[in-house]
Structure formats: C-alpha cells, structure tokens
Protein backbone atom coordinates (compact mmCIF):
# COMPACT_ATOMS: atom_id res chain seq x y z
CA UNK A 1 243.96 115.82 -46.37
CA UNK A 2 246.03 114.70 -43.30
CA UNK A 3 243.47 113.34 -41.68
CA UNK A 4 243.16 111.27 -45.00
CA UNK A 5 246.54 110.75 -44.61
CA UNK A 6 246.57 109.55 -41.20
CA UNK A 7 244.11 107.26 -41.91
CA UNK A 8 245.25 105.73 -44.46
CA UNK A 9 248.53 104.65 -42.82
CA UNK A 10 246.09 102.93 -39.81
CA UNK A 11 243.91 101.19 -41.99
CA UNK A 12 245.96 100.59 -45.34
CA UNK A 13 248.16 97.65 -43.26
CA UNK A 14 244.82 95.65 -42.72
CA UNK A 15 242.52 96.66 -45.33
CA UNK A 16 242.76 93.36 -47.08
CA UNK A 17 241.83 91.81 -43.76
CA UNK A 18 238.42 93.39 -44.08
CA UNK A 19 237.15 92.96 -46.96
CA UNK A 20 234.34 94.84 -47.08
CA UNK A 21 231.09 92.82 -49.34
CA UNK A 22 228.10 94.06 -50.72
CA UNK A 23 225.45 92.46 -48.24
CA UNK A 24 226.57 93.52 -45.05
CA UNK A 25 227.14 96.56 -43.11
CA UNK A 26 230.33 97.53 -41.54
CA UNK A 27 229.95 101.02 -40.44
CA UNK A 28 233.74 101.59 -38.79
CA UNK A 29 235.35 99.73 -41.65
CA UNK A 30 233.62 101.57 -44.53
CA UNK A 31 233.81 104.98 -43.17
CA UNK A 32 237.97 104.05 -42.74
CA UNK A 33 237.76 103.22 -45.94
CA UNK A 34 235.80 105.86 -47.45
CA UNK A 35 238.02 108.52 -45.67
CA UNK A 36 241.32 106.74 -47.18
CA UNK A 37 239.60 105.11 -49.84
CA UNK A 38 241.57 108.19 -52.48
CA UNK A 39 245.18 107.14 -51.13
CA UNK A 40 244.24 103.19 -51.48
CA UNK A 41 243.05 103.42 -54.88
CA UNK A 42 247.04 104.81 -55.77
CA UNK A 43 248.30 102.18 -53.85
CA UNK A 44 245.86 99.58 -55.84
CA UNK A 45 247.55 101.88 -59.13
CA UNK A 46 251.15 101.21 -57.58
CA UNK A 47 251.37 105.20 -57.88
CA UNK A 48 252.01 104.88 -53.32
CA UNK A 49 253.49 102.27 -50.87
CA UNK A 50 251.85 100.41 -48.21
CA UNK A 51 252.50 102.07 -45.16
CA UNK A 52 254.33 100.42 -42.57
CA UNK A 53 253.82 100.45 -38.92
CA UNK A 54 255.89 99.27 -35.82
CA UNK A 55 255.52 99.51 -32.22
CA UNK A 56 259.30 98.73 -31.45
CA UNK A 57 260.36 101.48 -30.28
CA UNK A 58 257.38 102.78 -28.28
CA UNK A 59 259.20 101.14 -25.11
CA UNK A 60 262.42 103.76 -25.27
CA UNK A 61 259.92 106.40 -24.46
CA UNK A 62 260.03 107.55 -21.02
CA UNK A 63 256.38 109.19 -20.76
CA UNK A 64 253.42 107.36 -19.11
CA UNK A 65 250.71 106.26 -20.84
CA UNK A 66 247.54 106.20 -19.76
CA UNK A 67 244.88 104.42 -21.53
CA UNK A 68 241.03 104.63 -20.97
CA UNK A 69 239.41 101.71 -22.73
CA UNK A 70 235.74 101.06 -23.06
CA UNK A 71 234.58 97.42 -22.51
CA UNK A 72 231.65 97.94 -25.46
CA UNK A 73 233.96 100.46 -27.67
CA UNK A 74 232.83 99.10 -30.70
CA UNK A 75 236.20 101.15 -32.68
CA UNK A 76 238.71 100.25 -30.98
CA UNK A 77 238.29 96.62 -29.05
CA UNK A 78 239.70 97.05 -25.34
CA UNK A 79 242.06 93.86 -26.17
CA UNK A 80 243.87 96.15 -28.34
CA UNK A 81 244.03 99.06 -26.00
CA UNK A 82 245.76 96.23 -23.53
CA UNK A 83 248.36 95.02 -26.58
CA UNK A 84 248.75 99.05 -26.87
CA UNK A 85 249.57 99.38 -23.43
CA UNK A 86 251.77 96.83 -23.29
CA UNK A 87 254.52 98.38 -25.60
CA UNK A 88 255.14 101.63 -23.01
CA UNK A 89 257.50 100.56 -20.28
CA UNK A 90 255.08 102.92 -17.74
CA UNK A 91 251.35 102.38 -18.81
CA UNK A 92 248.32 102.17 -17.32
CA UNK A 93 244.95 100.61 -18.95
CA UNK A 94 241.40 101.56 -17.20
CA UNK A 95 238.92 99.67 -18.07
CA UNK A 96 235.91 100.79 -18.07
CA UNK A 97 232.17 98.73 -18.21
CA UNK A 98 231.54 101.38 -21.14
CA UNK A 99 231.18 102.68 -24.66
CA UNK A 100 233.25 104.38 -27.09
CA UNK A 101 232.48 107.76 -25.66
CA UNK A 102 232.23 106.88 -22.39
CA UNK A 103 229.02 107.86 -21.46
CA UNK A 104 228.68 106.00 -17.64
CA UNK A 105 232.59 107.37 -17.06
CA UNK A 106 230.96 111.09 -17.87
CA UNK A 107 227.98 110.84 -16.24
CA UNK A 108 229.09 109.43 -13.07
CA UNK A 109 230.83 113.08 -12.70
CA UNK A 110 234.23 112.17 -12.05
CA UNK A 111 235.81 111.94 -15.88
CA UNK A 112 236.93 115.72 -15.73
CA UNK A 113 238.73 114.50 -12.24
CA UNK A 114 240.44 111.40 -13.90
CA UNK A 115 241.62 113.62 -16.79
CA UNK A 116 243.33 116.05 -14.51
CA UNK A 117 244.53 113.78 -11.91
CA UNK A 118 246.32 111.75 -14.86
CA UNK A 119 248.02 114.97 -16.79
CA UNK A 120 248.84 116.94 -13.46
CA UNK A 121 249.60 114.35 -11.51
CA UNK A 122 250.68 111.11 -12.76
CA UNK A 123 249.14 107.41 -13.87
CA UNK A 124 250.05 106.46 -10.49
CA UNK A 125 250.04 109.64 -8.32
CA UNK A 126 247.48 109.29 -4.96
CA UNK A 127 245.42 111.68 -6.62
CA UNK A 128 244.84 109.40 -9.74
CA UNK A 129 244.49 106.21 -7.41
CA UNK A 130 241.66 108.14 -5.62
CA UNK A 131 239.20 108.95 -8.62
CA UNK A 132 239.84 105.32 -10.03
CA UNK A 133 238.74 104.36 -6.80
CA UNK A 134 235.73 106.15 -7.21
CA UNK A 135 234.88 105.12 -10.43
CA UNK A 136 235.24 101.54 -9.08
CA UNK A 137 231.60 100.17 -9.56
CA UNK A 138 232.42 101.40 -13.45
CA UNK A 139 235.30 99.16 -13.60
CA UNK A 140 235.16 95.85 -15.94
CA UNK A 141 236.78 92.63 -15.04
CA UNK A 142 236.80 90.09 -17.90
CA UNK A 143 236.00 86.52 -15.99
C-alpha cells in the first residue's frame, strides 16, 4: 500500500493531464494509474484530497544532488531531471546518450565507479570528474 500511496501523490496532481482513451496505448501512464487507480477513485468519491506537491523548499537543503538522466528514458524525460536539478542549490545532472536503465552507462563498465565516486566522494570531487570523463563518448549534448 505505500507504494500505492506514493504513487498516487506523483501522479494524482496531473492525472487529468493524461487522459488516458480507449484507442491508444500508454504503457507508463496506465500502469501509474493502475497502481493508484484505488486512491483516485476516493478522490473522484470526494472520500481523499488531491495531493499537493512543491519544490520550494528543496533549495534550503544543503546535500548534493546528483542526477543521472537518460537521453531516451522514456519515464522520466531528461528535461525534467534538468527542472529537478535546478531546485538543489548544489546539483549535478549527467546526461547520458541512454535509456531508462542505462544500459550503455552499465555496459561501458564504469557505472559501479560513478556510483561510488558520487556517494564517497562528492558530485564534484576529482574522483567523480575522472569517471565522467571516462564516460565522455556516452555523454549527450542537445544541439
């Protein structure tokens, strides 16, 4: 259920955006909705509010963020990994010419590196700049 939950306050704010019709396939829209489809039938009953979400006060926090975003991630566009980004004071947005799961970032060898480099060391740490530099022929460049 709190995955349900969870869900349902992502997807709830712009469900009516997406209206979902009977001739067409929308695989990452109708599984959101399946999984939160029992909380948004009580809110179609009034029985449970609309969630609410805002991003103000995502730049008080003093963590980095470090966000690897897939170029063909067809469940989360990169443009909204870069809006996401942009609400941390100390952020950092990779982006990768990839998929969802990152398949070329994986194969290429050097995703375990980037994970550790980025936890142990820091978004911006010489260790970090050195696998980002390696993964530099994965790196996408809208143009």
């Amino acid at each position: 259920m709190p995955v349900r939950v969870r869900v349902y306050e992502f997807y709830a704010p712009i469900a009516a955006r997406y209206a979902l019709s009977s001739d067409t396939v929308y695989p990452d829209h109708e599984n959101s909705y399946n999984v939160a489809s029992p909380l948004l039938r009580l809110l179609e009953k009034g029985d449970v509010e609309r969630p609410t979400m805002s991003l103000s006060n995502l730049n008080d926090l003093s963590t980095e963020v470090f966000l690897l975003a897939g170029r063909y991630d067809h469940t989360c566009d990169y443009r909204t990994q870069l809006a996401l980004g942009s609400h941390y004071k100390s952020h950092r947005v990779f982006l990768v010419d990839d998929d969802h799961v990152f398949h070329k970032v994986d194969n290429s060898g050097r995703y375990a590196f980037l994970v550790q480099a980025v936890l142990l060391k820091g978004i911006r740490a010489p260790e970090t700049e050195a696998v980002l530099r390696d993964l530099k022929e994965l790196t996408w460049v809208e143009r």
